[in-house]
N, C-alpha and C. Protein backbone atom coordinates (compact mmCIF):
# COMPACT_ATOMS: atom_id res chain seq x y z
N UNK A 1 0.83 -1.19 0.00
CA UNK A 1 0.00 0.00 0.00
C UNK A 1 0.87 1.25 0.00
N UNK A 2 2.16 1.12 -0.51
CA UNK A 2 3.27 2.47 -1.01
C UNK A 2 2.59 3.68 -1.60
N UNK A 3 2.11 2.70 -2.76
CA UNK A 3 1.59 3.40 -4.13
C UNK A 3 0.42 3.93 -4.11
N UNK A 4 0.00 5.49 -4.11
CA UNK A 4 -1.63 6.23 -4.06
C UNK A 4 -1.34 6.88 -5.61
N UNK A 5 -2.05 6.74 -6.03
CA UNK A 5 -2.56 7.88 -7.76
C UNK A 5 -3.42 8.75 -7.31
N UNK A 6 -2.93 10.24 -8.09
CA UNK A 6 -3.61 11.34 -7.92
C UNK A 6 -4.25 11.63 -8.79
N UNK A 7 -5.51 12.46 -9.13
CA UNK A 7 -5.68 12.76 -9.93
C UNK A 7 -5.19 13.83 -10.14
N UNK A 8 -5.17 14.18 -11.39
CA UNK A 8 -4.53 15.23 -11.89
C UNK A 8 -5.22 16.79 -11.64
N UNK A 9 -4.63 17.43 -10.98
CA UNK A 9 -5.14 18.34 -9.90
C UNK A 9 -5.60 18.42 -8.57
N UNK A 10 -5.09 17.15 -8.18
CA UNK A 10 -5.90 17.14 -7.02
C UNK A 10 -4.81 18.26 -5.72
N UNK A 11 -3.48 18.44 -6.26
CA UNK A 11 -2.29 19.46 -5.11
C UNK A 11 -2.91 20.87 -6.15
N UNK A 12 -3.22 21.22 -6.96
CA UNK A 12 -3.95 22.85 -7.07
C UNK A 12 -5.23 23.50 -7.14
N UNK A 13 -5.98 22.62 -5.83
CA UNK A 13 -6.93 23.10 -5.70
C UNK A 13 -7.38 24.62 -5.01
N UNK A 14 -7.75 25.79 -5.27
CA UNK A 14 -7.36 26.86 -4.57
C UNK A 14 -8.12 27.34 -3.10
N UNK A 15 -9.13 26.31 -2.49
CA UNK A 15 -9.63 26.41 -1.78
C UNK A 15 -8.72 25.74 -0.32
N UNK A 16 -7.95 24.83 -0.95
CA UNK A 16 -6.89 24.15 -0.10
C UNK A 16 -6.00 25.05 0.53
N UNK A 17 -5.46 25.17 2.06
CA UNK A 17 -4.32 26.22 2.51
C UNK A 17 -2.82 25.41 1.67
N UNK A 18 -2.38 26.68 1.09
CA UNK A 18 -0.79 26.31 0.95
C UNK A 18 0.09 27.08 1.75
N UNK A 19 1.24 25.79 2.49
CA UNK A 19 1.95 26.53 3.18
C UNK A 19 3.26 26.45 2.55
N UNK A 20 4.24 27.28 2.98
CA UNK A 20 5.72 27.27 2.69
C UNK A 20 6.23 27.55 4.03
N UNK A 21 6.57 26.79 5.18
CA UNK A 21 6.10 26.69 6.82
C UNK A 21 7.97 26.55 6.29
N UNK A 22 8.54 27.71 6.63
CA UNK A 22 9.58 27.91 7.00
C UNK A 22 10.79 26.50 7.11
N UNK A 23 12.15 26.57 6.55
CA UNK A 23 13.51 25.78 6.83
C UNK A 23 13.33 25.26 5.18
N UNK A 24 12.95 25.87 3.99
CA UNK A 24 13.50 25.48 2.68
C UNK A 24 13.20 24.35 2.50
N UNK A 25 14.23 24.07 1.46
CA UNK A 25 13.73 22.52 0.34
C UNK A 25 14.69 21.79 2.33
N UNK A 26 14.51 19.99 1.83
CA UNK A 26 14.90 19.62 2.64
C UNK A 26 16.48 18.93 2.65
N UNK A 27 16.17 19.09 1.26
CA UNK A 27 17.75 18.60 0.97
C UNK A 27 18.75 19.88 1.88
N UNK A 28 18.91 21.16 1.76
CA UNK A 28 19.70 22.12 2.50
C UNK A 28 19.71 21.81 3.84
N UNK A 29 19.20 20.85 5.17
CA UNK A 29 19.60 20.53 5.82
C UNK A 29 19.52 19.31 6.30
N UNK A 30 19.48 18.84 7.14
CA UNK A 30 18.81 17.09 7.56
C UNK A 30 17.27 17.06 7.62
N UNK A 31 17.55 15.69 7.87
CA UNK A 31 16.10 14.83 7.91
C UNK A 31 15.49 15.65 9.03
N UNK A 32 16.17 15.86 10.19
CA UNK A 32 14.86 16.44 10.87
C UNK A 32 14.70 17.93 11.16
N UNK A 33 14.95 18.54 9.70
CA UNK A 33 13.92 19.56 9.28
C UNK A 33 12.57 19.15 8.86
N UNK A 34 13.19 18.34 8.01
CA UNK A 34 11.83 17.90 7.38
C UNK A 34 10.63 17.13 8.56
N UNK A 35 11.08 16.72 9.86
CA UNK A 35 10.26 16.31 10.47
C UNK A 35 9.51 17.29 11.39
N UNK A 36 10.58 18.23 11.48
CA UNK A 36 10.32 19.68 12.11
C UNK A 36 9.17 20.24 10.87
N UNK A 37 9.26 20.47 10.29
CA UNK A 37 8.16 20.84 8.98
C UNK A 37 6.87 20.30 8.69
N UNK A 38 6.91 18.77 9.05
CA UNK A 38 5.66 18.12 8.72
C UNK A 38 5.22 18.17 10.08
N UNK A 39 5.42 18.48 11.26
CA UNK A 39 4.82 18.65 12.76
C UNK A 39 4.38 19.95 12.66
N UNK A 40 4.66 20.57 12.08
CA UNK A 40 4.29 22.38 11.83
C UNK A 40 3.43 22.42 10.86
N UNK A 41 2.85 21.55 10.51
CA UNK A 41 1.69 21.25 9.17
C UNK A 41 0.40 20.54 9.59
N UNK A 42 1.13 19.68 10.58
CA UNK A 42 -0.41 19.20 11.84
C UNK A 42 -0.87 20.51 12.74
N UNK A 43 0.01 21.28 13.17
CA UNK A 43 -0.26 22.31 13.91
C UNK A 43 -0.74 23.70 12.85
N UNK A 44 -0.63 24.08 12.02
CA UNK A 44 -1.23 24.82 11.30
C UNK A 44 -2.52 24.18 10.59
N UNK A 45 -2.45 22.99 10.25
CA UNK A 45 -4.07 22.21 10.05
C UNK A 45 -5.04 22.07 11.07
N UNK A 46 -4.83 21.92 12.29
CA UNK A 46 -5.56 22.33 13.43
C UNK A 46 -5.64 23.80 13.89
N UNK A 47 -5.30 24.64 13.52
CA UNK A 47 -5.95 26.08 14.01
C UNK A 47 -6.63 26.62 12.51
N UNK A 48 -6.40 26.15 11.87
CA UNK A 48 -6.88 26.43 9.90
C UNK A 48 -8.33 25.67 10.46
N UNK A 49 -8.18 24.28 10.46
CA UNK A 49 -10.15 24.04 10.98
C UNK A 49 -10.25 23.67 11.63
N UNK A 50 -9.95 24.52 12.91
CA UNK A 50 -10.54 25.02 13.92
C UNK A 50 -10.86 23.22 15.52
N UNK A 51 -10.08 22.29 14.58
CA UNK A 51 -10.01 20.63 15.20
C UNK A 51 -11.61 20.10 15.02
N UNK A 52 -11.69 20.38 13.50
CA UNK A 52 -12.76 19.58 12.87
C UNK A 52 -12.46 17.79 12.91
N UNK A 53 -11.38 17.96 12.40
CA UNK A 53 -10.40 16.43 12.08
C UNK A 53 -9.15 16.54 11.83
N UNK A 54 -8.84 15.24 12.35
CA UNK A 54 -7.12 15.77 12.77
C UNK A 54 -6.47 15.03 11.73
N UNK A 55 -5.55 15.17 11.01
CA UNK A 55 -4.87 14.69 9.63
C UNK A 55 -4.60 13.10 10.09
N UNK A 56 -4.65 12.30 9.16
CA UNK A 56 -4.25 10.88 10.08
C UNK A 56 -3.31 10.25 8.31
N UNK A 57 -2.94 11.14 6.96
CA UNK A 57 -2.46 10.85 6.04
C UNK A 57 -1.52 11.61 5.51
N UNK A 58 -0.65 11.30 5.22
CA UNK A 58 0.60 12.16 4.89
C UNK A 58 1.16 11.49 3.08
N UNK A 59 1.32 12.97 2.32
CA UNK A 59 1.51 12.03 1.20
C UNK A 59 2.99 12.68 0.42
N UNK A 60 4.01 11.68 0.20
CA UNK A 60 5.50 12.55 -0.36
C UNK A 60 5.06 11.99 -1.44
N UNK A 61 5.99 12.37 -2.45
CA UNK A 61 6.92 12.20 -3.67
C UNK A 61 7.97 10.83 -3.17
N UNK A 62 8.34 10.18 -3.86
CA UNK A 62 9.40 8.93 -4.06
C UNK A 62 10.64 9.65 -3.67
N UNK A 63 11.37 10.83 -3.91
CA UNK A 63 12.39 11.35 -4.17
C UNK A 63 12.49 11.76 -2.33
N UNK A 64 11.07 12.32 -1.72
CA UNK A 64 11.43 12.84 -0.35
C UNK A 64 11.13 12.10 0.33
N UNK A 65 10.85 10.60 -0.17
CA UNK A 65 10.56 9.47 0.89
C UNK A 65 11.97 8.91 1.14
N UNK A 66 12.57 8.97 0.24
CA UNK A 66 13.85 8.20 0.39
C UNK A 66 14.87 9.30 0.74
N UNK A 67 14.68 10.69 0.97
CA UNK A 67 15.65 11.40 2.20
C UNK A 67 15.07 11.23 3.45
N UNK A 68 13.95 10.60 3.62
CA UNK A 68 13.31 10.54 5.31
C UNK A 68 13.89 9.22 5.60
N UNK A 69 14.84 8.42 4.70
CA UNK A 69 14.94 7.39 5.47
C UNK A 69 16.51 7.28 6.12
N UNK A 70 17.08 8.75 6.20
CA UNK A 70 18.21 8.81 7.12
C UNK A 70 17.62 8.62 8.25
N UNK A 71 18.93 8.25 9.15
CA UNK A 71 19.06 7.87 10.55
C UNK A 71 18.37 9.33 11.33
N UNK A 72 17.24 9.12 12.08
CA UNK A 72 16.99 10.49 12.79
C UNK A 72 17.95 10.91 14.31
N UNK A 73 17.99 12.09 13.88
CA UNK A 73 19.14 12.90 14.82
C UNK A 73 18.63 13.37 16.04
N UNK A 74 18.81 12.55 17.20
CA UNK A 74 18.54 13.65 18.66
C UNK A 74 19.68 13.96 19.54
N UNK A 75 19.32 15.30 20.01
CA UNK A 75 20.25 15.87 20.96
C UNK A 75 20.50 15.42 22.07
N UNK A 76 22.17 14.87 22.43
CA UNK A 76 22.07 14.01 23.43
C UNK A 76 23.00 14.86 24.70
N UNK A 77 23.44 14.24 25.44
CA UNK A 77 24.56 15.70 26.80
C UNK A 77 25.31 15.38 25.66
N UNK A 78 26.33 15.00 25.03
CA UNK A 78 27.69 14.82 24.54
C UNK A 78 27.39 15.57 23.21
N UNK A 79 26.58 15.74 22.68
CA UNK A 79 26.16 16.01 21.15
C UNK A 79 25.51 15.89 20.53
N UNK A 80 25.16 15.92 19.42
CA UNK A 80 24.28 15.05 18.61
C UNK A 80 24.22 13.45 18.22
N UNK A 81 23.38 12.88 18.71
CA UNK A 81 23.63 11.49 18.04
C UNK A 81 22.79 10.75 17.27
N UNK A 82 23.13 9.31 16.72
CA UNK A 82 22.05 8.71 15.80
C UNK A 82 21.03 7.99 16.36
N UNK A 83 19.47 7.87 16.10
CA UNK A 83 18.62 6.88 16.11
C UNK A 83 19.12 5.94 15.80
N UNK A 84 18.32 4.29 15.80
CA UNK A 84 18.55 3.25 14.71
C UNK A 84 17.42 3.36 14.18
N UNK A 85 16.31 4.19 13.96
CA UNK A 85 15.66 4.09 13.50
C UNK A 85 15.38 5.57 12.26
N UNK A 86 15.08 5.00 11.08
CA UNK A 86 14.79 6.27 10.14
C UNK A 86 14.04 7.59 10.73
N UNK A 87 14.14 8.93 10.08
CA UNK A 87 13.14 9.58 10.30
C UNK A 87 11.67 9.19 9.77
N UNK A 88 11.36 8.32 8.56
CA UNK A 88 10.05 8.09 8.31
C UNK A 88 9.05 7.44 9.52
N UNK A 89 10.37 6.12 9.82
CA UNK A 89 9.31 5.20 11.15
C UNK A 89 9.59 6.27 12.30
N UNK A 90 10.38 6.82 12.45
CA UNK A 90 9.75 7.81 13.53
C UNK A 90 8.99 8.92 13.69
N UNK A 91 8.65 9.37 12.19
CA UNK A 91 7.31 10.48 12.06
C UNK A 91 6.35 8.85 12.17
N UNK A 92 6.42 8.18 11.63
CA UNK A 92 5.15 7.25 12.02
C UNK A 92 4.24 7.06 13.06
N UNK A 93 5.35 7.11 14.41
CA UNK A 93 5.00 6.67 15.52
C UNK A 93 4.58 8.22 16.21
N UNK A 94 5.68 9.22 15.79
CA UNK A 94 6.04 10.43 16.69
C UNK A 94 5.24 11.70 16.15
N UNK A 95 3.63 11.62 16.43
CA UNK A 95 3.57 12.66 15.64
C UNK A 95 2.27 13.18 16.09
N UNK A 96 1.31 14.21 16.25
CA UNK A 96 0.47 15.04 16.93
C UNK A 96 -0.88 13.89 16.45
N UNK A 97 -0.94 13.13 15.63
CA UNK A 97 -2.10 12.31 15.24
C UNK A 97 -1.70 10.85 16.25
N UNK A 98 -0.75 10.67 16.16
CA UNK A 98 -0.88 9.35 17.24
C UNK A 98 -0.49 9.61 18.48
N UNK A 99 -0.35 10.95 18.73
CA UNK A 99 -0.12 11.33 20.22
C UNK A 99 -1.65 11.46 20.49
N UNK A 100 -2.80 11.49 19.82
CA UNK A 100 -3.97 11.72 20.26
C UNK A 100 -4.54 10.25 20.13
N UNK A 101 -4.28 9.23 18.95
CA UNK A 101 -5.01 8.23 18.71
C UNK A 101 -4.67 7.22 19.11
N UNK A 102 -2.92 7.33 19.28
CA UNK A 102 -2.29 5.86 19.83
C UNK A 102 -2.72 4.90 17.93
N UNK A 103 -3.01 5.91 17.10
CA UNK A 103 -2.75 4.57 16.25
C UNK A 103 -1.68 5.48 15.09
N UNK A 104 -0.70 4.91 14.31
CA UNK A 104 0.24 4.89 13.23
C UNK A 104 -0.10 6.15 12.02
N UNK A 105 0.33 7.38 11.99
CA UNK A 105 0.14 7.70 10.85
C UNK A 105 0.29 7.29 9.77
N UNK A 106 -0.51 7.49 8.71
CA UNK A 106 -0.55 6.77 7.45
C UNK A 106 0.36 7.73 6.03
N UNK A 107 1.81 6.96 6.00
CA UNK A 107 2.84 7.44 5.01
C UNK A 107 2.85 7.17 3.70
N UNK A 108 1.91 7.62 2.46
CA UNK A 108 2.15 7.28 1.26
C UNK A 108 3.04 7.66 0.48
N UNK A 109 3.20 7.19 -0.31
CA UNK A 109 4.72 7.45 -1.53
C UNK A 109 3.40 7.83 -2.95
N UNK A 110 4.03 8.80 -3.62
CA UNK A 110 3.07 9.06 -4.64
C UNK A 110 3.85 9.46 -5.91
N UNK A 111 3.68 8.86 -6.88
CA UNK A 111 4.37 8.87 -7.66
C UNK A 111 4.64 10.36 -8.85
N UNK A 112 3.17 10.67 -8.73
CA UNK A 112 3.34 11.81 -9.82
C UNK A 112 2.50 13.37 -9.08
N UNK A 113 3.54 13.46 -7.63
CA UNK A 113 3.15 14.37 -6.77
C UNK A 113 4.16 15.28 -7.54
N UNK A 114 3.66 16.99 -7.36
CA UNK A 114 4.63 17.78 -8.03
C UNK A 114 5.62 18.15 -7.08
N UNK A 115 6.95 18.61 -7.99
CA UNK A 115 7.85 18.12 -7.21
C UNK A 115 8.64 19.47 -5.99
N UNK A 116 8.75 18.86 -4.60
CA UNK A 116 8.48 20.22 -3.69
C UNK A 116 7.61 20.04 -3.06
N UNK A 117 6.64 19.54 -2.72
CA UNK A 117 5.36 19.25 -2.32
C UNK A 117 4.98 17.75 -1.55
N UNK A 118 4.38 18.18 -0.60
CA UNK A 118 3.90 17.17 0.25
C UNK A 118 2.52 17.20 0.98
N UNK A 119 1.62 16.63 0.91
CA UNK A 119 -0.22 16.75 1.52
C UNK A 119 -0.20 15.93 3.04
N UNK A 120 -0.89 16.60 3.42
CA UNK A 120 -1.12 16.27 4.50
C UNK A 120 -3.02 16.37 4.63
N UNK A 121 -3.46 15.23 4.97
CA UNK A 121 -5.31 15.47 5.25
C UNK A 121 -5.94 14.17 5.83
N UNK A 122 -7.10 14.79 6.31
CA UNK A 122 -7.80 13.54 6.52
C UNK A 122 -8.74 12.63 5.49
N UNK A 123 -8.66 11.30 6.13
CA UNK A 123 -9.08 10.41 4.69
C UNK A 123 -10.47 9.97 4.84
N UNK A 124 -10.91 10.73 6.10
CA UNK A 124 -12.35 10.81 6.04
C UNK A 124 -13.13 11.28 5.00
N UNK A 125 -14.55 10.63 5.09
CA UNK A 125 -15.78 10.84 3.71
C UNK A 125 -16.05 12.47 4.04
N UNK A 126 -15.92 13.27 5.58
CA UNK A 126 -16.34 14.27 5.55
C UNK A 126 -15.19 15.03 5.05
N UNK A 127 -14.30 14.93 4.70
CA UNK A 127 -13.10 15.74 3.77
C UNK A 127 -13.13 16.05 2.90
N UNK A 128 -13.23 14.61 1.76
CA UNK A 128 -13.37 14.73 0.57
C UNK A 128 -13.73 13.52 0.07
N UNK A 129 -14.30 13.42 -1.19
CA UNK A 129 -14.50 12.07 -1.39
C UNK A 129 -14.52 11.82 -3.18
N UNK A 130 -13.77 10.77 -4.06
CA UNK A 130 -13.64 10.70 -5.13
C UNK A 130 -14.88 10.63 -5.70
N UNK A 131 -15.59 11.51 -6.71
CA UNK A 131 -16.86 11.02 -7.01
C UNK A 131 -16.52 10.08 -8.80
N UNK A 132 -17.69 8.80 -8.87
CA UNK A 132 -17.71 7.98 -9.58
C UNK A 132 -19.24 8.33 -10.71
N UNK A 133 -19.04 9.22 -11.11
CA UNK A 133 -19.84 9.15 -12.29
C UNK A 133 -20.70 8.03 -12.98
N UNK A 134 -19.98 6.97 -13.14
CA UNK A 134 -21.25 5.85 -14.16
C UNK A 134 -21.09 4.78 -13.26
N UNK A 135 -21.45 3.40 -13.05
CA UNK A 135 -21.08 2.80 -12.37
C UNK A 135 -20.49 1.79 -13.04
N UNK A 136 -19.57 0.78 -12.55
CA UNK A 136 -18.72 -0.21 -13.08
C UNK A 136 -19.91 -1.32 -14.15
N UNK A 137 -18.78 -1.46 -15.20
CA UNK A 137 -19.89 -2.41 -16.07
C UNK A 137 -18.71 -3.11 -16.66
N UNK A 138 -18.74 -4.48 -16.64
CA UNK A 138 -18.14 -5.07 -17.48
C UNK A 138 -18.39 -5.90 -18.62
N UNK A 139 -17.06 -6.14 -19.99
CA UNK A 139 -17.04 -6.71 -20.89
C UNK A 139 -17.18 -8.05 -20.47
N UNK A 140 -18.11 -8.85 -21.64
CA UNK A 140 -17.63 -10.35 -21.67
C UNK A 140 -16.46 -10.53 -21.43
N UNK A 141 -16.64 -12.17 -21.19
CA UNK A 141 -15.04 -12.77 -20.89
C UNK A 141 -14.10 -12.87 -21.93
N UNK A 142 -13.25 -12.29 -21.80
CA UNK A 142 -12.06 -12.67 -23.17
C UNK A 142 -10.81 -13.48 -23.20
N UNK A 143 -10.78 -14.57 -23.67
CA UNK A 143 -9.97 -15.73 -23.65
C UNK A 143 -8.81 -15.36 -24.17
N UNK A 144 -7.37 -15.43 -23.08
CA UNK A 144 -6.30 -15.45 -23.68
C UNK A 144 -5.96 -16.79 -23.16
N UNK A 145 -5.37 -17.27 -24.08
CA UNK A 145 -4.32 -18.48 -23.85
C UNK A 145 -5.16 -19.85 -22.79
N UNK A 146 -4.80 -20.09 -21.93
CA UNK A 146 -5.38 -21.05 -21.24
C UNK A 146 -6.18 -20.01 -19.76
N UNK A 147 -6.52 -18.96 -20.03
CA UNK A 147 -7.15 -18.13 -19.26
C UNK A 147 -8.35 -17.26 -19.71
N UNK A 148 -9.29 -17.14 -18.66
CA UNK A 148 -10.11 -16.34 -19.25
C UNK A 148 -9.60 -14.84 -18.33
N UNK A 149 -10.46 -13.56 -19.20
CA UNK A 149 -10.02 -11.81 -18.09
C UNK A 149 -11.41 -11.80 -18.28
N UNK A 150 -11.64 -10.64 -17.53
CA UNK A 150 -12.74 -9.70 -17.51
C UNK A 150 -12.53 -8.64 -17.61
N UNK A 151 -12.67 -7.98 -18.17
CA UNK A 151 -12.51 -6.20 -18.56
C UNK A 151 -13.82 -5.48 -17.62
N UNK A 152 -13.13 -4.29 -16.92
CA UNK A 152 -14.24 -3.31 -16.65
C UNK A 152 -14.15 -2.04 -16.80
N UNK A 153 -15.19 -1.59 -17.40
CA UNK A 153 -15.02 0.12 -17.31
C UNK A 153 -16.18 1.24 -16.13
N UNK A 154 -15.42 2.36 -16.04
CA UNK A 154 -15.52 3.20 -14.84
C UNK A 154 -15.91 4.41 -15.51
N UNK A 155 -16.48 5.28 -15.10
CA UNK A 155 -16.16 6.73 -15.16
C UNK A 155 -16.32 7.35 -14.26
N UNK A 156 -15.44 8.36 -14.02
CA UNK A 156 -14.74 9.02 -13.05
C UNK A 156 -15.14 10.32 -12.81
N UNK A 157 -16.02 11.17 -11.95
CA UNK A 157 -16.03 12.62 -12.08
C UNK A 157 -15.29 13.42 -11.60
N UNK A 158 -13.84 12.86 -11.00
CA UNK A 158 -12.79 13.60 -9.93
C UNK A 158 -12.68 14.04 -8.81
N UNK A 159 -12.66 15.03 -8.00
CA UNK A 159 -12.43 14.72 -6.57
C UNK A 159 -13.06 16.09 -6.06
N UNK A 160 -14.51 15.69 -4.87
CA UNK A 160 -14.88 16.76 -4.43
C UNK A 160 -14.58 16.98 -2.82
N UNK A 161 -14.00 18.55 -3.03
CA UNK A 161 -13.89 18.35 -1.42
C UNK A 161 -14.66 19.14 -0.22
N UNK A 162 -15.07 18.30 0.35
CA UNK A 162 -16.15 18.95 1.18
C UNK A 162 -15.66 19.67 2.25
N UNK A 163 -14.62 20.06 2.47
CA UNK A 163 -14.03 19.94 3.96
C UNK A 163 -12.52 20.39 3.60
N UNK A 164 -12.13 21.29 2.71
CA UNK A 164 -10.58 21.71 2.64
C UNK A 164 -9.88 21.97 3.41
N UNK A 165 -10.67 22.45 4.47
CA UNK A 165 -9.44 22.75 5.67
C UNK A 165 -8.87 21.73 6.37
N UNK A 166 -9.40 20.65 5.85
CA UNK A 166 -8.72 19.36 6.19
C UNK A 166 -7.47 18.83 6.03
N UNK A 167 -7.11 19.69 4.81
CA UNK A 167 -6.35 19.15 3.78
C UNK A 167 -5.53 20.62 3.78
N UNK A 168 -4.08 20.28 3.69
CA UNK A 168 -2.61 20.94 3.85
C UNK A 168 -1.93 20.46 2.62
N UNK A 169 -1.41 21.32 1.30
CA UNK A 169 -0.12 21.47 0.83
C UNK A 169 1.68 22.19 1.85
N UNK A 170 2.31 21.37 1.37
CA UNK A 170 3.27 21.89 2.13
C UNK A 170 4.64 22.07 0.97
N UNK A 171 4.27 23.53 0.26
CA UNK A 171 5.32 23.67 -0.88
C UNK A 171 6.71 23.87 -0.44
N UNK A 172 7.85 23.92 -1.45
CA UNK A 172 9.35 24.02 -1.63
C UNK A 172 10.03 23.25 -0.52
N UNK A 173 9.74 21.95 -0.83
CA UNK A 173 10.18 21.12 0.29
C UNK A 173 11.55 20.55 -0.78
């Protein structure tokens, strides 16, 4: 469950808050800017609506999933030292949604997120919800080889959101 598809528009919607929540792209310093950044995106999504619903989904790019998986850095008496554990599994565990729920934030990898950008929202029906235009109908069976498929077709009306303040861009990451 890595892999989520967007539709196409679903990061420029203009009713959505965009933030640029201070410390740059994340490459210019360590991993835990970037964890410092996405904790400052739960906390600006809760005073934005007002603790309608609290984000419980977080969505990167491939490119900023795999800088979250340095060793996370805490301040120790002697210095700085290493976790054994990544910054991703520790935004997993460590983060304003499972400090309230006791359950796992949910980390997707997204493939054709634009690039700089990271969502944060809830995956509740009162948020938003994909609407389905026609309903599923499928083709006869079509025989390849020593198998039969089934073909089905969909139509899609794209994504309405009921509830934007749910939902956080977090640009020039």
């Amino acid at each position: 469950d890595t892999e989520h598809d967007i539709t196409p528009g679903w990061t420029a919607n203009e009713s959505v808050s965009h933030k640029g929540i201070g410390g740059g792209p994340w490459e210019k310093g360590n991993a835990h800017v970037a964890y410092t950044q996405i904790c400052r995106m739960f906390t600006e999504m809760r005073q934005t609506s007002r603790d309608q619903l609290m984000a419980d989904t977080l969505l990167i790019s491939v490119d900023k999933e795999a800088f979250l998986h340095e060793p996370y850095r805490v301040d120790t008496d002697n210095g700085i030292g290493l976790m054994s554990q990544s910054v991703l599994s520790y935004l997993r565990m460590n983060n304003p949604y499972t400090s309230h729920t006791g359950m796992p934030l949910r980390i997707k990898t997204v493939y054709d997120l634009p690039h700089g950008t990271c969502v944060l929202y809830n995956s509740s029906i009162k948020t938003m919800r994909f609407i389905i235009a026609q309903d599923l109908s499928f083709i006869g069976p079509q025989q390849y080889a020593y198998e039969y498929r089934w073909f089905g077709r969909i139509k899609v009306g794209g994504i309405q959101y009921i509830c934007p303040k749910n939902i956080i861009y977090l640009r020039g990451i």
